[in-house]
PDB file of N, CA and C in Angstrom:
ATOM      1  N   UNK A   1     117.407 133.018 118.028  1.00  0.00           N
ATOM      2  CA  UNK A   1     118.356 133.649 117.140  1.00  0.00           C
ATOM      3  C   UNK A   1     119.696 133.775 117.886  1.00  0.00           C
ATOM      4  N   UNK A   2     120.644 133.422 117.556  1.00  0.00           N
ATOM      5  CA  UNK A   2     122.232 133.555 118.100  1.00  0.00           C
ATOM      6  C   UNK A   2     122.429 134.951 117.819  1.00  0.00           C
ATOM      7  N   UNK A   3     123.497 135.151 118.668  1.00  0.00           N
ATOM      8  CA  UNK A   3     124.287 136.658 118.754  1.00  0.00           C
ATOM      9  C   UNK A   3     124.683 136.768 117.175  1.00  0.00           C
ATOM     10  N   UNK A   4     125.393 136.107 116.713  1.00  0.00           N
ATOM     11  CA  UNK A   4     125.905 136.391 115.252  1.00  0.00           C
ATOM     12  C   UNK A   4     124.302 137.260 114.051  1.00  0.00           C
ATOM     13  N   UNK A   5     123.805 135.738 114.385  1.00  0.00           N
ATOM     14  CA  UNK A   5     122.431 136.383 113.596  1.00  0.00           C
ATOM     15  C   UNK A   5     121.616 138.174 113.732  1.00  0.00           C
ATOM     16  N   UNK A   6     121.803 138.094 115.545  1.00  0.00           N
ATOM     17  CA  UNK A   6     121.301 139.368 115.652  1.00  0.00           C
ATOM     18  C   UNK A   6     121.778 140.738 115.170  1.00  0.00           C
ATOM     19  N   UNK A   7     123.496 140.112 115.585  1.00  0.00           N
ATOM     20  CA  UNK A   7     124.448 141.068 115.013  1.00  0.00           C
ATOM     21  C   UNK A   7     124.168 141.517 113.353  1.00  0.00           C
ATOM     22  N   UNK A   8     124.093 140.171 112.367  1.00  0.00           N
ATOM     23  CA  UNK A   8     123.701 140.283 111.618  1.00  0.00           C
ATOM     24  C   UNK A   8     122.658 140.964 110.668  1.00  0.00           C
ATOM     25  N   UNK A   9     121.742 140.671 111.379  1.00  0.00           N
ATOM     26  CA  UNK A   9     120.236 141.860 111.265  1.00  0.00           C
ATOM     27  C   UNK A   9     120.208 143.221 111.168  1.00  0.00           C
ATOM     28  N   UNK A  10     120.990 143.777 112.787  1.00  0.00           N
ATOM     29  CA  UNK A  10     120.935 144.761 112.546  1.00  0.00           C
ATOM     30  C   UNK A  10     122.210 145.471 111.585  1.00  0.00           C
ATOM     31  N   UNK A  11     123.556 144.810 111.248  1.00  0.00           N
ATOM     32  CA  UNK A  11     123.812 145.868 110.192  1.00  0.00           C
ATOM     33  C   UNK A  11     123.007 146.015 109.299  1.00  0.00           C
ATOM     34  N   UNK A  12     122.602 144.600 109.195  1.00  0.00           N
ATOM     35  CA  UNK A  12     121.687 144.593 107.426  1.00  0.00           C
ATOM     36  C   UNK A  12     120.456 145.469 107.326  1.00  0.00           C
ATOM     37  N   UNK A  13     119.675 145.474 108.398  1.00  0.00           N
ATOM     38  CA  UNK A  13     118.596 147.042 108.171  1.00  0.00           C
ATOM     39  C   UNK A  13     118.567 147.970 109.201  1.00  0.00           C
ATOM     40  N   UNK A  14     119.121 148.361 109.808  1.00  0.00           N
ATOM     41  CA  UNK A  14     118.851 149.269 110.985  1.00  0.00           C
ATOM     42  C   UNK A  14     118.983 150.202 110.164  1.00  0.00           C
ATOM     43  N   UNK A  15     119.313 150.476 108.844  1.00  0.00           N
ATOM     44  CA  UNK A  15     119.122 151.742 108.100  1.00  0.00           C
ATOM     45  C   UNK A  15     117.812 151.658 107.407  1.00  0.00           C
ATOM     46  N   UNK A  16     117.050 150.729 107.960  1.00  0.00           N
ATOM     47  CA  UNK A  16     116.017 150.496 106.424  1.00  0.00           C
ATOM     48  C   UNK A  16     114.849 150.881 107.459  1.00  0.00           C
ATOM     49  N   UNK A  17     114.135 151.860 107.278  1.00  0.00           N
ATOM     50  CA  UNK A  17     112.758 152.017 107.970  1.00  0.00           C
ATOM     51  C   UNK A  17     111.740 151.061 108.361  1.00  0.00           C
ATOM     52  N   UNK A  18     111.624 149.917 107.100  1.00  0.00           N
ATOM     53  CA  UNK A  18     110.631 149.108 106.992  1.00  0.00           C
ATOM     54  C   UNK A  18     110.680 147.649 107.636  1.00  0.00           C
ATOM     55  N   UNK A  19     112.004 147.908 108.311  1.00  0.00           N
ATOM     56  CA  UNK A  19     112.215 146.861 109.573  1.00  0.00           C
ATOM     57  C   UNK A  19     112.686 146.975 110.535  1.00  0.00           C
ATOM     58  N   UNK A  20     112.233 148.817 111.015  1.00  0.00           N
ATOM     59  CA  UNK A  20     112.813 149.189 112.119  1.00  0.00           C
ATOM     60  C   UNK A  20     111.753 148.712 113.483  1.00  0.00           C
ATOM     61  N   UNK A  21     110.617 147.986 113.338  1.00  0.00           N
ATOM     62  CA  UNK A  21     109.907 147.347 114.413  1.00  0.00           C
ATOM     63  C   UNK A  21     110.814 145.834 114.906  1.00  0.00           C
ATOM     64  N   UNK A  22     111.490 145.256 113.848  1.00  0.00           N
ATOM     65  CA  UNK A  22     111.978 144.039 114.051  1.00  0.00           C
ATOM     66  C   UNK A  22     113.628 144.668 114.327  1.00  0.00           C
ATOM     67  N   UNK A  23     114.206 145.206 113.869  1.00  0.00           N
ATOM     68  CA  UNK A  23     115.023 145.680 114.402  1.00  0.00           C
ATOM     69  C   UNK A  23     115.568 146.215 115.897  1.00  0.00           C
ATOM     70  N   UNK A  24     114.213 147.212 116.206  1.00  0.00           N
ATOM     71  CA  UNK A  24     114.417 147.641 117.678  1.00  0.00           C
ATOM     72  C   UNK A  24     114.220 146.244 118.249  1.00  0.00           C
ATOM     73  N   UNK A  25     113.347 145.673 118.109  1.00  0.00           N
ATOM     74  CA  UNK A  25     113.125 144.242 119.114  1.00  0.00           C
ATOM     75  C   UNK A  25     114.765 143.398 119.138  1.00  0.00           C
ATOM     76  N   UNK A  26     115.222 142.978 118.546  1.00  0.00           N
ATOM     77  CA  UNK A  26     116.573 142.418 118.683  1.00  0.00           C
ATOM     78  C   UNK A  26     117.288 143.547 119.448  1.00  0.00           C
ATOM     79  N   UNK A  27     117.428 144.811 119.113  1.00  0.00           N
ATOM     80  CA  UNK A  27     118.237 145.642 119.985  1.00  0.00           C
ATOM     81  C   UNK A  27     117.887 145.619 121.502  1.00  0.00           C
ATOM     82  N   UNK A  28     116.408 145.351 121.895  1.00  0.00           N
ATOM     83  CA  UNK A  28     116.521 145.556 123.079  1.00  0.00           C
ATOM     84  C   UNK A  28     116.925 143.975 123.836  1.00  0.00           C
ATOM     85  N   UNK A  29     116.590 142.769 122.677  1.00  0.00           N
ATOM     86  CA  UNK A  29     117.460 142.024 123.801  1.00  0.00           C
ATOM     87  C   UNK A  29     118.914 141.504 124.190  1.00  0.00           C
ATOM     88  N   UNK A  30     119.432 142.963 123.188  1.00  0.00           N
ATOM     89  CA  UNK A  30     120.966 142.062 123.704  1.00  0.00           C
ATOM     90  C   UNK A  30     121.622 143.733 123.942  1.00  0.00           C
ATOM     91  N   UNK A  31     122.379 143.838 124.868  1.00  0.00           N
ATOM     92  CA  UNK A  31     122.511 145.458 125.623  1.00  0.00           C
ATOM     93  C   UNK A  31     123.674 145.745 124.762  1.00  0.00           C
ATOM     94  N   UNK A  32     124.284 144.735 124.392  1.00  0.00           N
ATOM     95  CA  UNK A  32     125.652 145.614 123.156  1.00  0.00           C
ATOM     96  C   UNK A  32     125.285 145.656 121.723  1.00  0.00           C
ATOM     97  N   UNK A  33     123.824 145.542 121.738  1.00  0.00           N
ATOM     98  CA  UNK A  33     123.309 146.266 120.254  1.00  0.00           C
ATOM     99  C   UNK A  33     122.252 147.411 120.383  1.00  0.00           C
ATOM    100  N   UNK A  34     121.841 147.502 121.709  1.00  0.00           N
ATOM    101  CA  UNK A  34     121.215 148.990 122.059  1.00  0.00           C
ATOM    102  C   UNK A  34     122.330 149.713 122.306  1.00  0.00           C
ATOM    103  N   UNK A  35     123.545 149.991 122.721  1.00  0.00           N
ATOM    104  CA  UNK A  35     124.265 150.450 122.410  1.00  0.00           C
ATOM    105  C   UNK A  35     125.112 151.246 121.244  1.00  0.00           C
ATOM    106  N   UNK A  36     125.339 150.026 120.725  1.00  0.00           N
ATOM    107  CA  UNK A  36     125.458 150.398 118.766  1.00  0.00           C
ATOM    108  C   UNK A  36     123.973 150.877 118.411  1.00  0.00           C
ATOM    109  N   UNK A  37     122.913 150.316 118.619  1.00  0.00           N
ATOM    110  CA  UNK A  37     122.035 151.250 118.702  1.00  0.00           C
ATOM    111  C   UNK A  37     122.019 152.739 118.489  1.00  0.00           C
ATOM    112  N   UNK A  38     122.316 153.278 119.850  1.00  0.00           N
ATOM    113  CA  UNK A  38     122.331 155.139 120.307  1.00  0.00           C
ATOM    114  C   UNK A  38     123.366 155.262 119.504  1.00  0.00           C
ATOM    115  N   UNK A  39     124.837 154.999 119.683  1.00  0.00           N
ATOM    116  CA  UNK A  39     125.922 155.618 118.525  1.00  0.00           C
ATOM    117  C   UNK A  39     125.124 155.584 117.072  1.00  0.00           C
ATOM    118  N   UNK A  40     124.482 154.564 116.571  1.00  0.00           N
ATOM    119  CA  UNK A  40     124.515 154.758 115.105  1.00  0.00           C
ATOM    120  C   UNK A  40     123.099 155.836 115.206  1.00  0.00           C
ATOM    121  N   UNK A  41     122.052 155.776 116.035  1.00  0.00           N
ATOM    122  CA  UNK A  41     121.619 157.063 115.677  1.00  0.00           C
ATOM    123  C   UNK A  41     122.392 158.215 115.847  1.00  0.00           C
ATOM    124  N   UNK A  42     122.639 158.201 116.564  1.00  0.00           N
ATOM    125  CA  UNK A  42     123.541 159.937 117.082  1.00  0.00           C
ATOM    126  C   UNK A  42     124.632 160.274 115.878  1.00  0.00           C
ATOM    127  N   UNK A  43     125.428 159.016 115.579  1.00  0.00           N
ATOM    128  CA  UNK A  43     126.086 159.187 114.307  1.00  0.00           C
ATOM    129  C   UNK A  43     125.656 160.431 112.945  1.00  0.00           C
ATOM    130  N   UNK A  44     123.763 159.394 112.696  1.00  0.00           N
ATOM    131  CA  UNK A  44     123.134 159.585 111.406  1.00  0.00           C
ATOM    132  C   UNK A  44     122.586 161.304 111.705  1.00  0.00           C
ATOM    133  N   UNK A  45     122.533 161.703 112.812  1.00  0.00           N
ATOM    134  CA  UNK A  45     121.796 162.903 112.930  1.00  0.00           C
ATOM    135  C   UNK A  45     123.065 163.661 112.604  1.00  0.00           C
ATOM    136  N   UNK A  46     124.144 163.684 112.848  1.00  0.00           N
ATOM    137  CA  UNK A  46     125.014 164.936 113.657  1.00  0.00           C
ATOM    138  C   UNK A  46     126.241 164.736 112.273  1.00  0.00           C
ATOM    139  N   UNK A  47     126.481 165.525 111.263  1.00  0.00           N
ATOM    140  CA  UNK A  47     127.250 165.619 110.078  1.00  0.00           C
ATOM    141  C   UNK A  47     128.798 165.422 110.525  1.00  0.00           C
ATOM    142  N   UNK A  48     128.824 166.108 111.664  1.00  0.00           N
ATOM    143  CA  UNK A  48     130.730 165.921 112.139  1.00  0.00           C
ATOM    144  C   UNK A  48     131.343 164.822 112.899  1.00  0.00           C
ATOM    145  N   UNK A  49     129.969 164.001 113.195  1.00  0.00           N
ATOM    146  CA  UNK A  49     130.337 162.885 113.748  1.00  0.00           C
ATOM    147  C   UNK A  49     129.953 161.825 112.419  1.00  0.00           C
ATOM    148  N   UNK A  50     129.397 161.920 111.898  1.00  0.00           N
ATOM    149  CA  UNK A  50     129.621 160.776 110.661  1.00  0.00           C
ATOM    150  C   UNK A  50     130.474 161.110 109.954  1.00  0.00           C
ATOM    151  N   UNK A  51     131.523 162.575 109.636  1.00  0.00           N
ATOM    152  CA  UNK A  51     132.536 162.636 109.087  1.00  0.00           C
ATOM    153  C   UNK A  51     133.709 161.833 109.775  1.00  0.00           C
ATOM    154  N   UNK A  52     133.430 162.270 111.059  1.00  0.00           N
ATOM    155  CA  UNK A  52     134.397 161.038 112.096  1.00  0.00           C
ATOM    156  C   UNK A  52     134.454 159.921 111.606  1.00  0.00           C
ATOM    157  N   UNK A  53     133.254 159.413 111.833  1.00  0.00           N
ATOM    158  CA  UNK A  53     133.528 158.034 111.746  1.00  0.00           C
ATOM    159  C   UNK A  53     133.297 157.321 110.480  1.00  0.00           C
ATOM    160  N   UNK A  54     133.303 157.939 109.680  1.00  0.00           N
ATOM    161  CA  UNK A  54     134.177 157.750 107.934  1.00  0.00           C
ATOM    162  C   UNK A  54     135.060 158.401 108.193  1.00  0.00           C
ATOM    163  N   UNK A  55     136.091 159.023 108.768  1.00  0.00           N
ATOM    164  CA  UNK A  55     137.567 158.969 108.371  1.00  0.00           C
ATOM    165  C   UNK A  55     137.988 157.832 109.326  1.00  0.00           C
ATOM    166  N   UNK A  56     137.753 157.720 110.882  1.00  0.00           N
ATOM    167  CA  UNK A  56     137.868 156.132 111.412  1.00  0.00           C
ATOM    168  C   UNK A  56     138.003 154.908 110.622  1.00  0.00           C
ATOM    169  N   UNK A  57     136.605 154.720 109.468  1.00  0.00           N
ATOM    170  CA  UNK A  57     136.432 153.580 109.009  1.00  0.00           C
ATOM    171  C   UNK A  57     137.843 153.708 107.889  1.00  0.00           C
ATOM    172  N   UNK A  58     137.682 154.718 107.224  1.00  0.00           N
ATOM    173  CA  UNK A  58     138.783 154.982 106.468  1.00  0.00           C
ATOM    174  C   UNK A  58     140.219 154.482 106.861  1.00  0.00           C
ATOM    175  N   UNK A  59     140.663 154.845 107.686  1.00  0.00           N
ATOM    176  CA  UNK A  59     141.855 154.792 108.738  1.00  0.00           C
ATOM    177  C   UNK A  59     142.124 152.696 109.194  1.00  0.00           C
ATOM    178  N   UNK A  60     140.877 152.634 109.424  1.00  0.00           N
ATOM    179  CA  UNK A  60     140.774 150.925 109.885  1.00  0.00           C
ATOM    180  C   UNK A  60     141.471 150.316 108.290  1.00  0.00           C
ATOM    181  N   UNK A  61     140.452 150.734 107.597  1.00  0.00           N
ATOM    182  CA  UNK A  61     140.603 149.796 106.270  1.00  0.00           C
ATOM    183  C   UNK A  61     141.781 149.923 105.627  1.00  0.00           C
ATOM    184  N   UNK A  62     142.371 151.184 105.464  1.00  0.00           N
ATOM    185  CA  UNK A  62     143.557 151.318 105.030  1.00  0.00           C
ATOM    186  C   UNK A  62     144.710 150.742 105.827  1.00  0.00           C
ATOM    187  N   UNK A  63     144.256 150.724 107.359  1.00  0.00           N
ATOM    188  CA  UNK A  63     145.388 150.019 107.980  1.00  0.00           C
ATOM    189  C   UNK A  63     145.406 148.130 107.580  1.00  0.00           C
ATOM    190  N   UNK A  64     144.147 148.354 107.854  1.00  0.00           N
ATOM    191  CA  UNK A  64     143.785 146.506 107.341  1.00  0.00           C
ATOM    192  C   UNK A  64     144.574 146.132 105.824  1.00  0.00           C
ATOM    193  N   UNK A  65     144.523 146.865 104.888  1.00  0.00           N
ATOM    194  CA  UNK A  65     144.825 146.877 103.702  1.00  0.00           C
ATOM    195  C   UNK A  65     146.525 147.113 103.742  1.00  0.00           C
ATOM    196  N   UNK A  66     146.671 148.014 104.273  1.00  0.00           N
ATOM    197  CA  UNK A  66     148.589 147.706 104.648  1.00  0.00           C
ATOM    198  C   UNK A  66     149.138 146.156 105.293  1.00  0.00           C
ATOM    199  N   UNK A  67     148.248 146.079 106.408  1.00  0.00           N
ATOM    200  CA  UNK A  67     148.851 144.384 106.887  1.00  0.00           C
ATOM    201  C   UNK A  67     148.971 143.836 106.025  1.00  0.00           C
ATOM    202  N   UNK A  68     147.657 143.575 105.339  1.00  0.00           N
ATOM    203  CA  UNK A  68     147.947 142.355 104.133  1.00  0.00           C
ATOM    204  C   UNK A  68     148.582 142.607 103.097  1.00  0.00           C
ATOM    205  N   UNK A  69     148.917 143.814 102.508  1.00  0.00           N
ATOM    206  CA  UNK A  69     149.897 143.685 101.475  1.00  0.00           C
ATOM    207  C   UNK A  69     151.469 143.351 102.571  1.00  0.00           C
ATOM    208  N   UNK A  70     151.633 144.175 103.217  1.00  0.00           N
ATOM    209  CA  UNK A  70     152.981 143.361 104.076  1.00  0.00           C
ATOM    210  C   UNK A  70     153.073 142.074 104.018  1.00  0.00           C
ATOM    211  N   UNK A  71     152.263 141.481 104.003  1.00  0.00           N
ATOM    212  CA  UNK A  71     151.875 139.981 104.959  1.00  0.00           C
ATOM    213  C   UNK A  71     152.351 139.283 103.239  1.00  0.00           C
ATOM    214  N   UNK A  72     151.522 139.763 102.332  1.00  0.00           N
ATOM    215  CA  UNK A  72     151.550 139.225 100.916  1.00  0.00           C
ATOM    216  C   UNK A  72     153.133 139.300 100.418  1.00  0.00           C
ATOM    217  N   UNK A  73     153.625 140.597 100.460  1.00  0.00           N
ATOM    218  CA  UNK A  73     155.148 140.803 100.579  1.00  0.00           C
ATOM    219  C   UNK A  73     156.158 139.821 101.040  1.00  0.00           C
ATOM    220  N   UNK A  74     155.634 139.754 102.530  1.00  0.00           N
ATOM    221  CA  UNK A  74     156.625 138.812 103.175  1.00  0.00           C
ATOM    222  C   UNK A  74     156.290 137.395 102.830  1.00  0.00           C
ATOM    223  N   UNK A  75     155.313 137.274 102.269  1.00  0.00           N
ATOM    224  CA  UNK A  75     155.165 135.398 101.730  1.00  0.00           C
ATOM    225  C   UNK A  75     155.655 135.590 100.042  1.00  0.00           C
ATOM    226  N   UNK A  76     155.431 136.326  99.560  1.00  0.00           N
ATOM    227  CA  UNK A  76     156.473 136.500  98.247  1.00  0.00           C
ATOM    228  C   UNK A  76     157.918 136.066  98.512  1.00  0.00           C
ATOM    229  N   UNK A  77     157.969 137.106  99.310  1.00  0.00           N
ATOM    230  CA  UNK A  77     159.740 137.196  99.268  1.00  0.00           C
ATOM    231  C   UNK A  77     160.292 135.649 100.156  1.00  0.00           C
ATOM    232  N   UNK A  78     159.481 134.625 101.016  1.00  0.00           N
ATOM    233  CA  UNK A  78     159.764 134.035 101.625  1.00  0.00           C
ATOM    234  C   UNK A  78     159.783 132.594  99.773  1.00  0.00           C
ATOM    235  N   UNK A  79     158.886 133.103  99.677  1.00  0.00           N
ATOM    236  CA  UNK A  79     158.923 132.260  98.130  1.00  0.00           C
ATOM    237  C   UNK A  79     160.258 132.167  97.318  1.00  0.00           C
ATOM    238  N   UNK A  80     160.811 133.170  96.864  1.00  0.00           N
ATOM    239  CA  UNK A  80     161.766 133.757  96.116  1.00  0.00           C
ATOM    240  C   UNK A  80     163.159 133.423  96.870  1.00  0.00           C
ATOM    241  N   UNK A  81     163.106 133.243  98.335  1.00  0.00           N
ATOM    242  CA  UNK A  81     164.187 132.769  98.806  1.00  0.00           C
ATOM    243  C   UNK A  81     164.318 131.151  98.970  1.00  0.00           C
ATOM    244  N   UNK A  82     163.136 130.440  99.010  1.00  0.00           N
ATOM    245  CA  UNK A  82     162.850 129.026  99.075  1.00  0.00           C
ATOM    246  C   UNK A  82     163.058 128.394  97.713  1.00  0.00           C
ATOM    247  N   UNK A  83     163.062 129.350  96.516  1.00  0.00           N
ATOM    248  CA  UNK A  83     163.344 128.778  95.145  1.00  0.00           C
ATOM    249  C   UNK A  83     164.926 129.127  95.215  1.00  0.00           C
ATOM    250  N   UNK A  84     165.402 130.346  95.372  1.00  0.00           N
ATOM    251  CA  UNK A  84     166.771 130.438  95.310  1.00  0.00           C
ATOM    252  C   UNK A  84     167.856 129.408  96.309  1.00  0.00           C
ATOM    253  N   UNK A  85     166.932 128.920  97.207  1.00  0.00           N
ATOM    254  CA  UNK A  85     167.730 127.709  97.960  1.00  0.00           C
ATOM    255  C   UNK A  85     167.770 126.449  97.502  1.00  0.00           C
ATOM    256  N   UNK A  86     166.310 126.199  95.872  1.00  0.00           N
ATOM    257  CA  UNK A  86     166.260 125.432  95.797  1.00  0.00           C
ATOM    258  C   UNK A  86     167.241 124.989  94.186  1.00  0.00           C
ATOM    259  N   UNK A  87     167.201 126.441  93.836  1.00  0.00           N
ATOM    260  CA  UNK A  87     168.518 126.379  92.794  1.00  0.00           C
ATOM    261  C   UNK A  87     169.863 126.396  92.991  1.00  0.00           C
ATOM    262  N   UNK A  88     170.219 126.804  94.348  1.00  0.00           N
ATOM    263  CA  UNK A  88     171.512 126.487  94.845  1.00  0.00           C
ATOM    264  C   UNK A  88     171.286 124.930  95.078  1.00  0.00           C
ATOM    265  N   UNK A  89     170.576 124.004  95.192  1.00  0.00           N
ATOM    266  CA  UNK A  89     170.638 122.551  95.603  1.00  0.00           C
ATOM    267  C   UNK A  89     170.343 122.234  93.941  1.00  0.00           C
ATOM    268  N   UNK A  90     170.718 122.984  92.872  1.00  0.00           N
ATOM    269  CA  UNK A  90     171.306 122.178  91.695  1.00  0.00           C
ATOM    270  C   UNK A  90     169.697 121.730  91.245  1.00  0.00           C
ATOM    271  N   UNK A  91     168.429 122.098  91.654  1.00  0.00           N
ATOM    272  CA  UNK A  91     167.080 121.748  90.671  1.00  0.00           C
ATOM    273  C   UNK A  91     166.629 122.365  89.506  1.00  0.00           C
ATOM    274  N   UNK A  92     166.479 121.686  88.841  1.00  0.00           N
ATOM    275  CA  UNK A  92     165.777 122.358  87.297  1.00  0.00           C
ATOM    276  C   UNK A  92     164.994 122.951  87.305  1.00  0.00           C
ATOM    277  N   UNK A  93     164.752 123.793  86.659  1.00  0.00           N
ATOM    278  CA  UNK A  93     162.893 124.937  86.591  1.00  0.00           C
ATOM    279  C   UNK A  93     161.584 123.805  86.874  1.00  0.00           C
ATOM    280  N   UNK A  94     161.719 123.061  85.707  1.00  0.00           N
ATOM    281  CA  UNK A  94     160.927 122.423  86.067  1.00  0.00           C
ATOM    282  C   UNK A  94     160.697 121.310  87.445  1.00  0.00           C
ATOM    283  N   UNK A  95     161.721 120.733  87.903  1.00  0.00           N
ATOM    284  CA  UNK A  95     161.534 120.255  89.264  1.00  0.00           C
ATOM    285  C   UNK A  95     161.026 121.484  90.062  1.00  0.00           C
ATOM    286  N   UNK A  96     162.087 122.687  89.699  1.00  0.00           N
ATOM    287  CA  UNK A  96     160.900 123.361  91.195  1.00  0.00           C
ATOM    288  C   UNK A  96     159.575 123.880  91.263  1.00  0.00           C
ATOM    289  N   UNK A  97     159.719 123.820  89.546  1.00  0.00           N
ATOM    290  CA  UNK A  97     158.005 124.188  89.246  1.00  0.00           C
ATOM    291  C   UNK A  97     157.397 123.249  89.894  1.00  0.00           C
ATOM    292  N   UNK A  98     157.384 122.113  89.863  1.00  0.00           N
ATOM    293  CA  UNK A  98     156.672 121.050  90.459  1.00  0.00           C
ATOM    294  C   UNK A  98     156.956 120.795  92.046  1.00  0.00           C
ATOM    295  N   UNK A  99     157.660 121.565  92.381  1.00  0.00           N
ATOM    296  CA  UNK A  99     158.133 120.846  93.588  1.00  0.00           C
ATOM    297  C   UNK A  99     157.174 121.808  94.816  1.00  0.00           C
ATOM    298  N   UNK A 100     157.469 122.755  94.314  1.00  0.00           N
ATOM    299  CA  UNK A 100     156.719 124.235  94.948  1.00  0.00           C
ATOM    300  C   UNK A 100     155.460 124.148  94.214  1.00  0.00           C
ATOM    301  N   UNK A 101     153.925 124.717  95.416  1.00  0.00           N
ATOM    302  CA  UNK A 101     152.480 125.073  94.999  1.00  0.00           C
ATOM    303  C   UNK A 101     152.871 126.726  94.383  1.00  0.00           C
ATOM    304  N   UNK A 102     154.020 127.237  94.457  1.00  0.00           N
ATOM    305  CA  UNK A 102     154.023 128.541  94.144  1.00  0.00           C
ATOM    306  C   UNK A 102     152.718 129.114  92.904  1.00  0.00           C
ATOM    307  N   UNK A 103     152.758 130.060  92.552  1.00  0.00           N
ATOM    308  CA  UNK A 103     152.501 130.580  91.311  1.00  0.00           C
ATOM    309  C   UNK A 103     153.159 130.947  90.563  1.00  0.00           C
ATOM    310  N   UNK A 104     154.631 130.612  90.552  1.00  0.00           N
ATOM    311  CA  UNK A 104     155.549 131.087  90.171  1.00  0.00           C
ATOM    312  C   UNK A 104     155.994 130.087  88.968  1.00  0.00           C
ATOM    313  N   UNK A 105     156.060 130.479  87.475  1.00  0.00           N
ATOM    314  CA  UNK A 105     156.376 129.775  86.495  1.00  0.00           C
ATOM    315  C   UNK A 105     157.562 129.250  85.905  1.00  0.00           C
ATOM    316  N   UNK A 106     158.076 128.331  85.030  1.00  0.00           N
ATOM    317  CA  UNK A 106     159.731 128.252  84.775  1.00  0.00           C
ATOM    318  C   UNK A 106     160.159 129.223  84.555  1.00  0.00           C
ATOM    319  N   UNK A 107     159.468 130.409  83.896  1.00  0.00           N
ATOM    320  CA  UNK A 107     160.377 131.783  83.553  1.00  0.00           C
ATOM    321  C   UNK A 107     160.388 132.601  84.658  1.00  0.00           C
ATOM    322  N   UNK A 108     159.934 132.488  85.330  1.00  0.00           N
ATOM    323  CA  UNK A 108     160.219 133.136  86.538  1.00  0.00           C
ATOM    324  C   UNK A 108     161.253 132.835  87.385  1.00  0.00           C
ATOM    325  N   UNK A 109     160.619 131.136  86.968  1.00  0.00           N
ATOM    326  CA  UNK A 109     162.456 130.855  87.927  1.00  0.00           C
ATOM    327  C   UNK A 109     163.787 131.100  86.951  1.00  0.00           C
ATOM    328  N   UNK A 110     163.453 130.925  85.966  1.00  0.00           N
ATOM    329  CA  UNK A 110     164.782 131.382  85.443  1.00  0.00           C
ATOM    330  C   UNK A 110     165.518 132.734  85.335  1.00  0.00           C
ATOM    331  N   UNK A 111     164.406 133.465  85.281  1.00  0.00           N
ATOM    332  CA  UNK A 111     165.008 135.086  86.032  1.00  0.00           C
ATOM    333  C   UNK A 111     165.396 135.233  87.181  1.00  0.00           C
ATOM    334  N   UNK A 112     165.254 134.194  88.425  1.00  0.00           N
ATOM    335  CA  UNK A 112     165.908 134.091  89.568  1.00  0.00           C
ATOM    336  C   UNK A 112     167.066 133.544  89.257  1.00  0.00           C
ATOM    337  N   UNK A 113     167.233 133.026  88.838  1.00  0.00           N
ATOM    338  CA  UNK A 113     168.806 132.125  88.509  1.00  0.00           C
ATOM    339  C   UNK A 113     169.984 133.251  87.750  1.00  0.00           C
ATOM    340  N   UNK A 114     169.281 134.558  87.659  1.00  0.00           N
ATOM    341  CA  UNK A 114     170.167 135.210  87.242  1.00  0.00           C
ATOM    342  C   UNK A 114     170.784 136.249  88.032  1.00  0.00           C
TER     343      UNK A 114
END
């Protein structure tokens, strides 16, 4: 079994009782999943540390979720300036409809042109 797989396993049941014999066995042969191991028990017992680490996970995802709308932002707006360069070079809606994979439709470009 590869690291991925093992990794794999145990998110997928280390909560599930009924494969906690096959479970511990992968944990003990790789030392950075007996690890995650002890945290995720110690986690499941102790209420202020799983509040922790749901506001952590919280905190990750929402940060994860800010990059990519930035990221989405800045390829919009990199769009919107690549059509407006391409209507200053005198192209029709429809050439740049075609010219650009955008998602961006003739009426769209024609509200840029204004």
């Amino acid at each position: 079994m590869t690291d991925l797989e093992k990794f794999s396993v145990f998110f997928e049941y280390a909560a599930k009782p009924a494969y906690r014999d096959k479970v511990n066995k992968i944990i003990e042969s790789e030392e950075v999943l007996s690890v995650a191991g002890e945290l995720l028990m110690s986690i499941s017992q102790n209420e202020r540390e799983r509040a922790i680490f749901r506001s952590r996970r919280k905190f990750q995802s929402d940060h994860e979720s800010d990059i990519a709308t930035a990221e989405d932002r800045g390829r919009q707006e990199e769009k919107i300036k690549m059509v407006r360069n391409l209507i200053k070079m005198g192209l029709s809606d429809s050439q740049i409809s075609e010219a650009t994979d955008f998602t961006m439709s003739e009426k769209d470009i024609k509200e840029l042109r204004i």
